[in-house]
N, C-alpha and C. Protein backbone atom coordinates (compact mmCIF):
# COMPACT_ATOMS: atom_id res chain seq x y z
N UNK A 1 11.09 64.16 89.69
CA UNK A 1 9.84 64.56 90.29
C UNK A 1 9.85 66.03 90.69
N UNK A 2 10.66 66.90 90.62
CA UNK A 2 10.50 68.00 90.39
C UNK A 2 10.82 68.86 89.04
N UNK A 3 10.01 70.38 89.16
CA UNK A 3 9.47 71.21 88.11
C UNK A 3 11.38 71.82 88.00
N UNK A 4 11.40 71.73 86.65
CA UNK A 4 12.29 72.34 85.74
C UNK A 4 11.97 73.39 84.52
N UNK A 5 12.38 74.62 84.97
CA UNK A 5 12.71 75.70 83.59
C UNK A 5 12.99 74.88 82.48
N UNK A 6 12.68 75.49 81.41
CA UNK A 6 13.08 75.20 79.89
C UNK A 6 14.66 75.68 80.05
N UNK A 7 15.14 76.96 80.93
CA UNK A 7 16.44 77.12 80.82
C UNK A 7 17.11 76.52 81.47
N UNK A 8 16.66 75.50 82.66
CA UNK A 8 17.80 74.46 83.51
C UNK A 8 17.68 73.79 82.94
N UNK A 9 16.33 73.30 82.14
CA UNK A 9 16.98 71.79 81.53
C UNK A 9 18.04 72.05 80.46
N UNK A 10 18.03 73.05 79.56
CA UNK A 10 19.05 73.63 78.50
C UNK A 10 20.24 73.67 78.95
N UNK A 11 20.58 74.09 80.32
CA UNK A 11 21.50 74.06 81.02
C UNK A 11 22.37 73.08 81.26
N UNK A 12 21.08 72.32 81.80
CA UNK A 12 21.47 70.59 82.05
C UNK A 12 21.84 70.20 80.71
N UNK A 13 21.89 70.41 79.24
CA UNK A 13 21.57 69.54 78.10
C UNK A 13 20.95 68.49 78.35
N UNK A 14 19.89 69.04 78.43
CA UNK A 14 18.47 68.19 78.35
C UNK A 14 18.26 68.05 76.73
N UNK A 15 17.65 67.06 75.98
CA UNK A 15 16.86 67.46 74.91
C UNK A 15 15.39 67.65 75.36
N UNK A 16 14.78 68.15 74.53
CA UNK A 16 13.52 68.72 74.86
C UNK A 16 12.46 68.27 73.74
N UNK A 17 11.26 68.00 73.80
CA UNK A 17 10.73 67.60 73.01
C UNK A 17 8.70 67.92 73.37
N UNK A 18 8.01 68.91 72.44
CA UNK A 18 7.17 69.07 72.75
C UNK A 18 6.06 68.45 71.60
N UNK A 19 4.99 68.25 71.86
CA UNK A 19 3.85 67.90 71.05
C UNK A 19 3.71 69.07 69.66
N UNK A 20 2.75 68.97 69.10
CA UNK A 20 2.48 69.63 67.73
C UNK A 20 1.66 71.24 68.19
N UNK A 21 0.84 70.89 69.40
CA UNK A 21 -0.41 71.50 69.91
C UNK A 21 0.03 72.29 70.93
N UNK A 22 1.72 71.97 71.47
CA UNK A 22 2.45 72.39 72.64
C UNK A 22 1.87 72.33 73.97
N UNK A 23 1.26 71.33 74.22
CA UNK A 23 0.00 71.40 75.51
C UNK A 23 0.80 69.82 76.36
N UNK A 24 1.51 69.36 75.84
CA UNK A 24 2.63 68.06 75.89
C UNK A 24 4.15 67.92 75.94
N UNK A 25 4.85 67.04 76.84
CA UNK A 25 6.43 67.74 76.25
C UNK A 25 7.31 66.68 77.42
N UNK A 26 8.71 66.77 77.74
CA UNK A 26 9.46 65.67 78.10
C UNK A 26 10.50 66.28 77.38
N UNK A 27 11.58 65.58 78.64
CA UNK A 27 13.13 65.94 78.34
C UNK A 27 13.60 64.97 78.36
N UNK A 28 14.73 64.71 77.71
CA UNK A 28 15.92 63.54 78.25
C UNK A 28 17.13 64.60 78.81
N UNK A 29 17.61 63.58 79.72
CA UNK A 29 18.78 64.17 80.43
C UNK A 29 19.84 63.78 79.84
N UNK A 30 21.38 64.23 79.42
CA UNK A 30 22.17 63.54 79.49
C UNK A 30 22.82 61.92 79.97
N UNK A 31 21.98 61.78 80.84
CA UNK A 31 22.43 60.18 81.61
C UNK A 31 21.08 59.72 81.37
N UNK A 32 19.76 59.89 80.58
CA UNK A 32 19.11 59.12 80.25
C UNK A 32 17.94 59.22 80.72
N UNK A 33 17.98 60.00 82.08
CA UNK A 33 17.16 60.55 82.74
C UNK A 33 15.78 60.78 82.15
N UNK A 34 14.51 60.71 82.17
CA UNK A 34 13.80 61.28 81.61
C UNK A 34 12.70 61.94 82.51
N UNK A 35 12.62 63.44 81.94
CA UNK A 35 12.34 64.31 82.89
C UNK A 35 11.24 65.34 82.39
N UNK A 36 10.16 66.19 83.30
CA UNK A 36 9.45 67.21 82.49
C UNK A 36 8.63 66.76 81.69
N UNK A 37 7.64 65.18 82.08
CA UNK A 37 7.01 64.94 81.12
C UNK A 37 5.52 65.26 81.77
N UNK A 38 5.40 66.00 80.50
CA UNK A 38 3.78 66.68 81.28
C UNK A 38 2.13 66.69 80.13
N UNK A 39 1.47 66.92 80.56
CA UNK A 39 0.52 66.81 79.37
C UNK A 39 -0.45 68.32 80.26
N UNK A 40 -0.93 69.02 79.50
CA UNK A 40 -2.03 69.99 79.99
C UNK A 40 -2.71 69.88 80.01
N UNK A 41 -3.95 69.92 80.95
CA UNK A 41 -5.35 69.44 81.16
C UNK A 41 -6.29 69.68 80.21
N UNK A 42 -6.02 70.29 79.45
CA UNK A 42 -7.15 70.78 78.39
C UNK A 42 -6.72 70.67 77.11
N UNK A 43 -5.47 69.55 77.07
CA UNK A 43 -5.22 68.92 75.88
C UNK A 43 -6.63 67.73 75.29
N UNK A 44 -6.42 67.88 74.50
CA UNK A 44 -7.54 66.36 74.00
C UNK A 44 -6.80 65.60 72.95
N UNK A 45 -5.48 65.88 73.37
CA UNK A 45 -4.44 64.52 72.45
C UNK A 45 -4.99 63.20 73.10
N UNK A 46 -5.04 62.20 72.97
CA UNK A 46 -5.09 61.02 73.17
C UNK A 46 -3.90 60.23 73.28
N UNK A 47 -2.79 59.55 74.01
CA UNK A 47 -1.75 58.23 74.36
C UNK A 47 -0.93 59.60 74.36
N UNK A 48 -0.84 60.63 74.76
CA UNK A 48 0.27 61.65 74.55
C UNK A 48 1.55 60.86 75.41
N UNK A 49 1.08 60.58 76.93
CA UNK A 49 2.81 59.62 77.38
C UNK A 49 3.09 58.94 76.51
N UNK A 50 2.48 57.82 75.86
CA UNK A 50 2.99 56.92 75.41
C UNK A 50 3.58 57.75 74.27
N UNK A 51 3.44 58.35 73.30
CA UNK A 51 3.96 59.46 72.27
C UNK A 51 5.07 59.87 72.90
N UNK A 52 5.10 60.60 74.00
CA UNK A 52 6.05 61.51 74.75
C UNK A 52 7.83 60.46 75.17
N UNK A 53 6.97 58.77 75.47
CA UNK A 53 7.98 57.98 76.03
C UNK A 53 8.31 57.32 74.73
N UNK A 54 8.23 57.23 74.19
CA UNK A 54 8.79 56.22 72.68
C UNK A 54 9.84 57.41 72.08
N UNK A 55 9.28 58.59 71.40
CA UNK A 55 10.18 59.64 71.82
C UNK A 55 11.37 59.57 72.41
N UNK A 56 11.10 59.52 73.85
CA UNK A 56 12.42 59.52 74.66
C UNK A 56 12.91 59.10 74.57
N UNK A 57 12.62 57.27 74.37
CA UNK A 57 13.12 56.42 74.51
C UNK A 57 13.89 55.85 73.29
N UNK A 58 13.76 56.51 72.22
CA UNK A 58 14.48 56.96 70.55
C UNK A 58 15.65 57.76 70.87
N UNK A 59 15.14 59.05 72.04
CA UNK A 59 16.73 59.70 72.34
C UNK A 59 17.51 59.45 73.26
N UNK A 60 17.41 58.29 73.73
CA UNK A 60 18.16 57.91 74.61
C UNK A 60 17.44 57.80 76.12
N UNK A 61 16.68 58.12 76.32
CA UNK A 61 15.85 57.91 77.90
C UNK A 61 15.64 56.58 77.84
N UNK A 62 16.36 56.23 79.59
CA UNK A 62 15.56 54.78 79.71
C UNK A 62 15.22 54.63 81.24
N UNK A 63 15.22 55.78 81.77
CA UNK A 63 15.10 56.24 83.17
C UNK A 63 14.22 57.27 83.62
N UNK A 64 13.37 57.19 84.85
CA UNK A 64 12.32 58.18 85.16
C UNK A 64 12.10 57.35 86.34
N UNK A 65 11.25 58.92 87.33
CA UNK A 65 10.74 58.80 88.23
C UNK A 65 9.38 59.41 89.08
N UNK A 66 8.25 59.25 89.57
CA UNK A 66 6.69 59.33 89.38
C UNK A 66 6.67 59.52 90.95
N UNK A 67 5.45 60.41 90.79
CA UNK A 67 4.76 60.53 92.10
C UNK A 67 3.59 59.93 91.57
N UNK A 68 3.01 58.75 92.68
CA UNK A 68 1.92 58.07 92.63
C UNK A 68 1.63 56.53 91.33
N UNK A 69 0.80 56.01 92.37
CA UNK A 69 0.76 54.59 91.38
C UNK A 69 -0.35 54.47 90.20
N UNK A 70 -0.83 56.31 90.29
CA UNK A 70 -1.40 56.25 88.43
C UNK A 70 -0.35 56.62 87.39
N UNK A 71 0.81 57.29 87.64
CA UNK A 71 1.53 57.01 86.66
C UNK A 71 2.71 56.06 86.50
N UNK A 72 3.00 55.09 87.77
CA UNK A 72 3.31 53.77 87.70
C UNK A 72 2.47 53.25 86.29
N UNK A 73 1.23 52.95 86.45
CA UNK A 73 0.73 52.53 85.80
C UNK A 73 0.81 53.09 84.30
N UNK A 74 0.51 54.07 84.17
CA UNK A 74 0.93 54.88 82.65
C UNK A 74 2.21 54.37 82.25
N UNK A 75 3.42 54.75 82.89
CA UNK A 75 4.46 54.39 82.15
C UNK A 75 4.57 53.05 82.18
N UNK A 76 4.54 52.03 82.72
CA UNK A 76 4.17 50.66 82.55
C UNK A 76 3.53 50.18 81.42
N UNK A 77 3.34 50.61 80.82
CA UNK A 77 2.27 50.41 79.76
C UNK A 77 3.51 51.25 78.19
N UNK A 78 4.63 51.87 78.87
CA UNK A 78 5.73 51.64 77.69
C UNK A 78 7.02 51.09 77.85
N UNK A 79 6.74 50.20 79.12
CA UNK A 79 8.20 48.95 79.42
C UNK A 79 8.93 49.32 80.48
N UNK A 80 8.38 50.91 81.16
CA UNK A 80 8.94 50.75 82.13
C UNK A 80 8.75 50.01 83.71
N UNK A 81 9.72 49.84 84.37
CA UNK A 81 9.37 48.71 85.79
C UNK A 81 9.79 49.26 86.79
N UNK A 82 9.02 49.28 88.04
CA UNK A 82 9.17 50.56 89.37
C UNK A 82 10.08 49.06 89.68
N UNK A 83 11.30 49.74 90.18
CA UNK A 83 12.38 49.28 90.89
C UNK A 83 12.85 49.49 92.45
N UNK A 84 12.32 50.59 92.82
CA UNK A 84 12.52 51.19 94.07
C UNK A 84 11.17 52.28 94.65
N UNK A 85 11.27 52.51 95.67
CA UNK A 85 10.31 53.28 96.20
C UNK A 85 11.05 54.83 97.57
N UNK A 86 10.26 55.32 97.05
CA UNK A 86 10.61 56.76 98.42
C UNK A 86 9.47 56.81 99.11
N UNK A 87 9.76 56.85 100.19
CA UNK A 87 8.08 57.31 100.83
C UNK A 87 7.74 58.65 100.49
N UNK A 88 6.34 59.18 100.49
CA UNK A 88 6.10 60.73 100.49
C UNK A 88 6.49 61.05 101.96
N UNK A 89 7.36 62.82 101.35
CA UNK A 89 6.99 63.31 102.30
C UNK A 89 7.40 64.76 101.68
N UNK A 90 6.15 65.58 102.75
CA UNK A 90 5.01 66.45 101.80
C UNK A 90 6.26 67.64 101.82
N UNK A 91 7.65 67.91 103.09
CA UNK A 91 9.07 68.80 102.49
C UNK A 91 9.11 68.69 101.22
N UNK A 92 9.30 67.72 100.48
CA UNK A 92 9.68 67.64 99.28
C UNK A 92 8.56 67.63 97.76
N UNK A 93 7.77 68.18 98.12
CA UNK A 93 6.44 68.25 97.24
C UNK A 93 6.50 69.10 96.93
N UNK A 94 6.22 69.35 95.67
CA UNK A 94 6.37 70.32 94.67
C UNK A 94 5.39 71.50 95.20
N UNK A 95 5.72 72.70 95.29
CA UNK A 95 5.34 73.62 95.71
C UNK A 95 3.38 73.72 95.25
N UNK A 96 2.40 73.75 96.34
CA UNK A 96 0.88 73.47 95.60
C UNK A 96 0.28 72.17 95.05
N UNK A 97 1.12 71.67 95.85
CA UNK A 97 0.64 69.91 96.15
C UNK A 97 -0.29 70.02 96.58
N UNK A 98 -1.85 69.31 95.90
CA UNK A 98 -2.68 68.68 96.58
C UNK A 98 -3.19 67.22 96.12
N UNK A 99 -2.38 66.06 96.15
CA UNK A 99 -2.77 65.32 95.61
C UNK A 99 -2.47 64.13 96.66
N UNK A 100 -2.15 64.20 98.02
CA UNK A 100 -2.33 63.63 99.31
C UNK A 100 -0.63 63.25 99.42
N UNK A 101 -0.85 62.37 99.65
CA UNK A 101 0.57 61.32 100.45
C UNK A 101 0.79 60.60 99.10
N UNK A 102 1.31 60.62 97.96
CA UNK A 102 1.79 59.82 96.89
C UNK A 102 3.18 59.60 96.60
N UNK A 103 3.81 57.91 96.82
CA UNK A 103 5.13 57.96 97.33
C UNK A 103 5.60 58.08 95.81
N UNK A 104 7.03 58.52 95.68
CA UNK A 104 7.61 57.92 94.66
C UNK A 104 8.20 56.74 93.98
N UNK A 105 8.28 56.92 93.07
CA UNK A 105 8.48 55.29 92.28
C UNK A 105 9.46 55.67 91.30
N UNK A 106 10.83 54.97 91.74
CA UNK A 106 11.96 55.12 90.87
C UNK A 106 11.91 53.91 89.70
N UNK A 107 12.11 54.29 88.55
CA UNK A 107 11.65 53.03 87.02
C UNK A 107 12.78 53.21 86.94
N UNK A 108 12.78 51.97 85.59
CA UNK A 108 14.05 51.67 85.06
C UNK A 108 13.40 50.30 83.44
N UNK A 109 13.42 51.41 82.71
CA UNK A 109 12.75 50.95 81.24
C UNK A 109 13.58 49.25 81.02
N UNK A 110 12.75 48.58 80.75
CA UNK A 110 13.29 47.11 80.37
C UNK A 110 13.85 46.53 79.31
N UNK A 111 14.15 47.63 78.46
CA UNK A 111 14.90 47.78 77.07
C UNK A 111 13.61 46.98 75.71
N UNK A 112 13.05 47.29 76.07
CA UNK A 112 11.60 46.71 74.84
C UNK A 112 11.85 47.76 73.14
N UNK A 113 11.99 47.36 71.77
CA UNK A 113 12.34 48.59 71.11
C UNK A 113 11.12 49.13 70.78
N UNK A 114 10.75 50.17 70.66
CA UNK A 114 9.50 50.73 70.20
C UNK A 114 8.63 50.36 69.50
N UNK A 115 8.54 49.40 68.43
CA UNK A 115 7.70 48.56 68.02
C UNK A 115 7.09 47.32 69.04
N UNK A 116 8.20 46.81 69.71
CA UNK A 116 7.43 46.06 70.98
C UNK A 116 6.52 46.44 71.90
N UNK A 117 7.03 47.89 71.78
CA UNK A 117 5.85 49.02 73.52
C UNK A 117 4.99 48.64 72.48
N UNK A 118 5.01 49.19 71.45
CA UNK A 118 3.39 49.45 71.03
C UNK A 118 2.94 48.26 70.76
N UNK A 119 3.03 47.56 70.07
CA UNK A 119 2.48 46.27 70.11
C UNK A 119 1.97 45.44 71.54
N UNK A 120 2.91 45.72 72.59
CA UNK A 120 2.58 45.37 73.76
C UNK A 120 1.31 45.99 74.98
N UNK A 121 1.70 47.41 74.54
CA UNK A 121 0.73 48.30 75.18
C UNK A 121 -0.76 47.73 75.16
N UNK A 122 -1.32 47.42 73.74
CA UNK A 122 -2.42 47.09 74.11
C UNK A 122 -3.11 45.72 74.47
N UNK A 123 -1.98 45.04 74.92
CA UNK A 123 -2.19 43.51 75.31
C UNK A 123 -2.55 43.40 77.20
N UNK A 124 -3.31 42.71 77.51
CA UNK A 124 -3.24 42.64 78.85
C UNK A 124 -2.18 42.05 79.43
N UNK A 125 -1.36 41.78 80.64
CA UNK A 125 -0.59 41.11 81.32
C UNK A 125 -0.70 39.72 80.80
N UNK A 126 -1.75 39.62 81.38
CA UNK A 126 -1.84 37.74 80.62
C UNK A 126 -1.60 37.24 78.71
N UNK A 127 -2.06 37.74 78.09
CA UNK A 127 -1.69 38.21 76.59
C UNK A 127 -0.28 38.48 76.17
N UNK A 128 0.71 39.27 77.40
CA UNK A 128 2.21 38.79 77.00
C UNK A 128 1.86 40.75 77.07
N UNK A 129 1.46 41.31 77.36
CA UNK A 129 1.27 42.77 77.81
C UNK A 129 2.39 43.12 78.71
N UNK A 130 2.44 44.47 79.49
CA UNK A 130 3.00 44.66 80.37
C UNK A 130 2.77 44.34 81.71
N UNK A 131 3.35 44.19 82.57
CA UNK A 131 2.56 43.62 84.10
C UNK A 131 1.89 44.97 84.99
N UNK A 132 1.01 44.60 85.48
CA UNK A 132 0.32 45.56 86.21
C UNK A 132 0.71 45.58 87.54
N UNK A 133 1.30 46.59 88.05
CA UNK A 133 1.71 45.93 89.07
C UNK A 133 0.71 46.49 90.33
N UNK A 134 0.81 45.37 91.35
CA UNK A 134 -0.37 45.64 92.87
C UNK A 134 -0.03 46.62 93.62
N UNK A 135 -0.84 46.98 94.11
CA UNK A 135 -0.61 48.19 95.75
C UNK A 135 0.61 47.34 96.86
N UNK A 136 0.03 46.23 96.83
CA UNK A 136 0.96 45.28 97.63
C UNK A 136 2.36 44.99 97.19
N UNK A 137 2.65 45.16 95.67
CA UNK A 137 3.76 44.84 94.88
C UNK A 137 4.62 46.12 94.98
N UNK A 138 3.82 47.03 94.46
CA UNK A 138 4.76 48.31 95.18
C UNK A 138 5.22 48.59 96.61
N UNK A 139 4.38 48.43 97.54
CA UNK A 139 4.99 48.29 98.53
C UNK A 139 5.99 47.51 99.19
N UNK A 140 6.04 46.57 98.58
CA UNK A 140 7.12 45.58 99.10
C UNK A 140 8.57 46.06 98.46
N UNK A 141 8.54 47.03 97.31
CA UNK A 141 9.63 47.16 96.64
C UNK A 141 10.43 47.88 97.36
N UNK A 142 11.56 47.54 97.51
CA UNK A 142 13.33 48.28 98.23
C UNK A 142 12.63 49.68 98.31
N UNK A 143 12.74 50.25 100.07
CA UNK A 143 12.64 51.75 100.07
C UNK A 143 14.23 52.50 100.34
N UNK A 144 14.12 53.42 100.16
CA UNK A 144 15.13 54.43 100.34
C UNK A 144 15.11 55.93 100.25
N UNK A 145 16.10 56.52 101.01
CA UNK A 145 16.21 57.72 100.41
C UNK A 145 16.02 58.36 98.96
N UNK A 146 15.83 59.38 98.62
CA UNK A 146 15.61 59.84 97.46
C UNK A 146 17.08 59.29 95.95
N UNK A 147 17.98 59.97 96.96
CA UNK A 147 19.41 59.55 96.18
C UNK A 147 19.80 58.38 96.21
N UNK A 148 19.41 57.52 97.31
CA UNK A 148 19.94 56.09 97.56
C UNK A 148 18.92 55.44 96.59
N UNK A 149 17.65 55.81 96.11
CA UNK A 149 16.80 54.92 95.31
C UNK A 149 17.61 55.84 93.90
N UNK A 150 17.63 56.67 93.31
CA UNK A 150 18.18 57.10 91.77
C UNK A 150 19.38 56.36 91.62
N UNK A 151 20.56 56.11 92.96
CA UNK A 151 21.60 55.33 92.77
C UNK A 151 21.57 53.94 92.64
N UNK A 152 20.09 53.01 92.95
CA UNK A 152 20.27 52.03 93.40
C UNK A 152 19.76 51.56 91.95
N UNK A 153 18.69 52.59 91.43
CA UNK A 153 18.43 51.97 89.70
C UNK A 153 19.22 51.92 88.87
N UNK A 154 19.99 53.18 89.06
CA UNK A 154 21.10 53.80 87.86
C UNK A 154 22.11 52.11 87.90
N UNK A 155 22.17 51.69 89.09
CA UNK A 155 23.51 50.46 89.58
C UNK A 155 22.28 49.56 88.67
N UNK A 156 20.88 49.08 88.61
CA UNK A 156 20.65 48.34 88.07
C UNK A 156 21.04 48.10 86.53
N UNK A 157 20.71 49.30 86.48
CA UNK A 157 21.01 49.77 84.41
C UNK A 157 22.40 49.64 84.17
N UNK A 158 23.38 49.70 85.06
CA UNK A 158 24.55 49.90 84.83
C UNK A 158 25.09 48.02 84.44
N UNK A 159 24.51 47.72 85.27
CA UNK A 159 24.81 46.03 85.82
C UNK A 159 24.25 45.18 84.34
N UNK A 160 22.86 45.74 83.77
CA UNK A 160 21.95 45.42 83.13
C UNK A 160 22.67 45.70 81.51
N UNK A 161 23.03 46.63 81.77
CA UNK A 161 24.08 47.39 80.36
C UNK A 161 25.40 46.46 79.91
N UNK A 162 25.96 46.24 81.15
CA UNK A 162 27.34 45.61 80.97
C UNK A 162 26.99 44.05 80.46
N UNK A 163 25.99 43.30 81.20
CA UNK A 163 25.67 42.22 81.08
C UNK A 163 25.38 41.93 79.49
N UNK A 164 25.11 42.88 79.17
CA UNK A 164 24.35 42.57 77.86
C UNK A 164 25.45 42.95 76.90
N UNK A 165 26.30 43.28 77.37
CA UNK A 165 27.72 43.80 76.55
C UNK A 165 27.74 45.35 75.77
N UNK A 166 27.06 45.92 76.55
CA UNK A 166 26.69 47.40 76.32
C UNK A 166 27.48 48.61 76.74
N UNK A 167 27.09 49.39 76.80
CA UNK A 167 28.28 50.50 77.27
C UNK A 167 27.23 50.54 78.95
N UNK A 168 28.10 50.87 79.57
CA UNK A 168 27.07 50.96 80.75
C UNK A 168 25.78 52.15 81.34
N UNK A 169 26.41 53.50 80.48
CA UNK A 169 25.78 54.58 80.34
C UNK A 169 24.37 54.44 79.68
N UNK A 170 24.29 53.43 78.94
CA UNK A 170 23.01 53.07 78.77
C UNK A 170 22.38 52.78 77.06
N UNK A 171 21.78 52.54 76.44
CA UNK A 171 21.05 52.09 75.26
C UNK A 171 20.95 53.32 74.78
N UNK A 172 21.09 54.55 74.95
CA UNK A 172 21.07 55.91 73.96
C UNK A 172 22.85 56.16 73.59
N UNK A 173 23.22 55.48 74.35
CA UNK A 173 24.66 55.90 74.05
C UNK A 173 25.38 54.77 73.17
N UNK A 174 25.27 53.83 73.72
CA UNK A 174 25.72 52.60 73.01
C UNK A 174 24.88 51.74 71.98
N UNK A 175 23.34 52.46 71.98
CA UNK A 175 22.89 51.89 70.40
C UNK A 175 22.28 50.98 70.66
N UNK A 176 22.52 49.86 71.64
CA UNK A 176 21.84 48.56 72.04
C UNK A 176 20.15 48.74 72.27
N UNK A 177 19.43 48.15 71.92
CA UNK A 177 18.20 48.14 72.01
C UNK A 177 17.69 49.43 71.76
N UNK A 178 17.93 50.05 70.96
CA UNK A 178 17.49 51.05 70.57
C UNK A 178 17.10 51.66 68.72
N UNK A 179 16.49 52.08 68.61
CA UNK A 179 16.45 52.25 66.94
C UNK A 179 16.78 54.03 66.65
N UNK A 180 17.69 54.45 67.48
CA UNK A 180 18.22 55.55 67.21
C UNK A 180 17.54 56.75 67.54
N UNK A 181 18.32 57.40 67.13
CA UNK A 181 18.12 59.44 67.53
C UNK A 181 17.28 59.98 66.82
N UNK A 182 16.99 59.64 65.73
CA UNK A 182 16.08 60.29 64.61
C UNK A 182 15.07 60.50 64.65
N UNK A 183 13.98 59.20 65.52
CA UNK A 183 12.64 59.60 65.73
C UNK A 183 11.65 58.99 64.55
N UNK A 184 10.98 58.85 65.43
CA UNK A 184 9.70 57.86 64.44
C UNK A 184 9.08 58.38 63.23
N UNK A 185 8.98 58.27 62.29
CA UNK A 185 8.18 58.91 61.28
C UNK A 185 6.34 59.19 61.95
N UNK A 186 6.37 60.27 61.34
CA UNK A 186 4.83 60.36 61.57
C UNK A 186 4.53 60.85 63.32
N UNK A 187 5.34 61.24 64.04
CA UNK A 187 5.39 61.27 65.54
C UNK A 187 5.15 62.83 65.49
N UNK A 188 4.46 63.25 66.24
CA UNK A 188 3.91 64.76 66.39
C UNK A 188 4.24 65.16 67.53
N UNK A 189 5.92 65.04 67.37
CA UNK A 189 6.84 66.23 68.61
C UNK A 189 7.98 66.58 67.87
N UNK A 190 8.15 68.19 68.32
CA UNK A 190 9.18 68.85 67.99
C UNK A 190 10.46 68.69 68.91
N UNK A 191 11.45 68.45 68.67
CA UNK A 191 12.75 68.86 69.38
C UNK A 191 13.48 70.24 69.37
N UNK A 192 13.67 70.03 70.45
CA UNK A 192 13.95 71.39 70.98
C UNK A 192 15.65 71.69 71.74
N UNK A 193 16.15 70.63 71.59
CA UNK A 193 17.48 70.85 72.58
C UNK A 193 18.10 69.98 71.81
């Protein structure tokens, strides 16, 4: 949930990955992280997250984290599931915040392979879709510190990895539920890292 240079994420070995139109874009982190996903207001791409997260989720991202429960909802809609919560607080807001009190929401992707998001995406909850989740549902979810919620998902994925007989680092590293590094045919983003 905070703004990153093109040169820290490079730093970080981030991969990087922008749209065709460059008005779109998203990193993966080394640990899966997925970070820097942004769209510009005066894009007129259409499903660009969902583009941006299938992407990621090809290079290994199966992790992210949101200010506010409209992009709960967005990424929900490509398998990911809010696991934890931070409360807002406005110290830690990105410098020219005006978008009120919006807590964070630590995810943790449910391992779906990219033909499932999409197929799923446009199904409702009831239809076998993704779940929508309530104002009430988020709130009830485990709060914590900022680090105590990134540690408490990362322990889910880790738990979630092993169980499944995976490497624990996650489905970009060990291959499991994943259809690789290469990237979708026909997908209109460049890599960059």
């Amino acid at each position: 949930v905070d703004g990153q240079s093109p040169e820290e994420l490079a730093e970080a070995g981030a991969r990087t990955f922008l749209s065709d139109d460059g008005m779109a874009g998203a990193a993966v982190m080394p640990d899966g992280n997925i970070v820097a996903v942004f769209k510009d207001s005066a894009s007129k791409k259409k499903q660009a997250a969902r583009e941006l997260l299938l992407t990621a989720l090809e290079n290994g991202g199966d992790r992210l984290d949101c200010y506010g429960t409209q992009l709960v909802d967005t990424y929900r809609q490509s398998g990911f599931v809010p696991v934890a919560r931070v409360e807002f607080n406005p110290a830690y807001a990105p410098e020219g915040w005006t978008f009120g009190k919006q807590d964070v929401y630590v995810m943790a992707h449910n391992g779906d392979l990219p033909e499932d998001i999409l197929r799923k995406s446009s199904l409702s909850s009831r239809e076998g879709g993704y779940k929508t989740w309530t104002q009430e549902e988020l709130d009830a979810l485990p709060t914590f510190a900022y680090d105590d919620a990134i540690a408490y998902r990362d322990r889910l994925l880790a738990e979630r990895y092993a169980a499944e007989g995976g490497n624990a680092s996650g489905p970009g590293i060990s291959g499991e539920g994943m259809t690789g590094g290469a990237g979708r045919s026909g997908r209109e983003l460049r890599s960059y890292g």
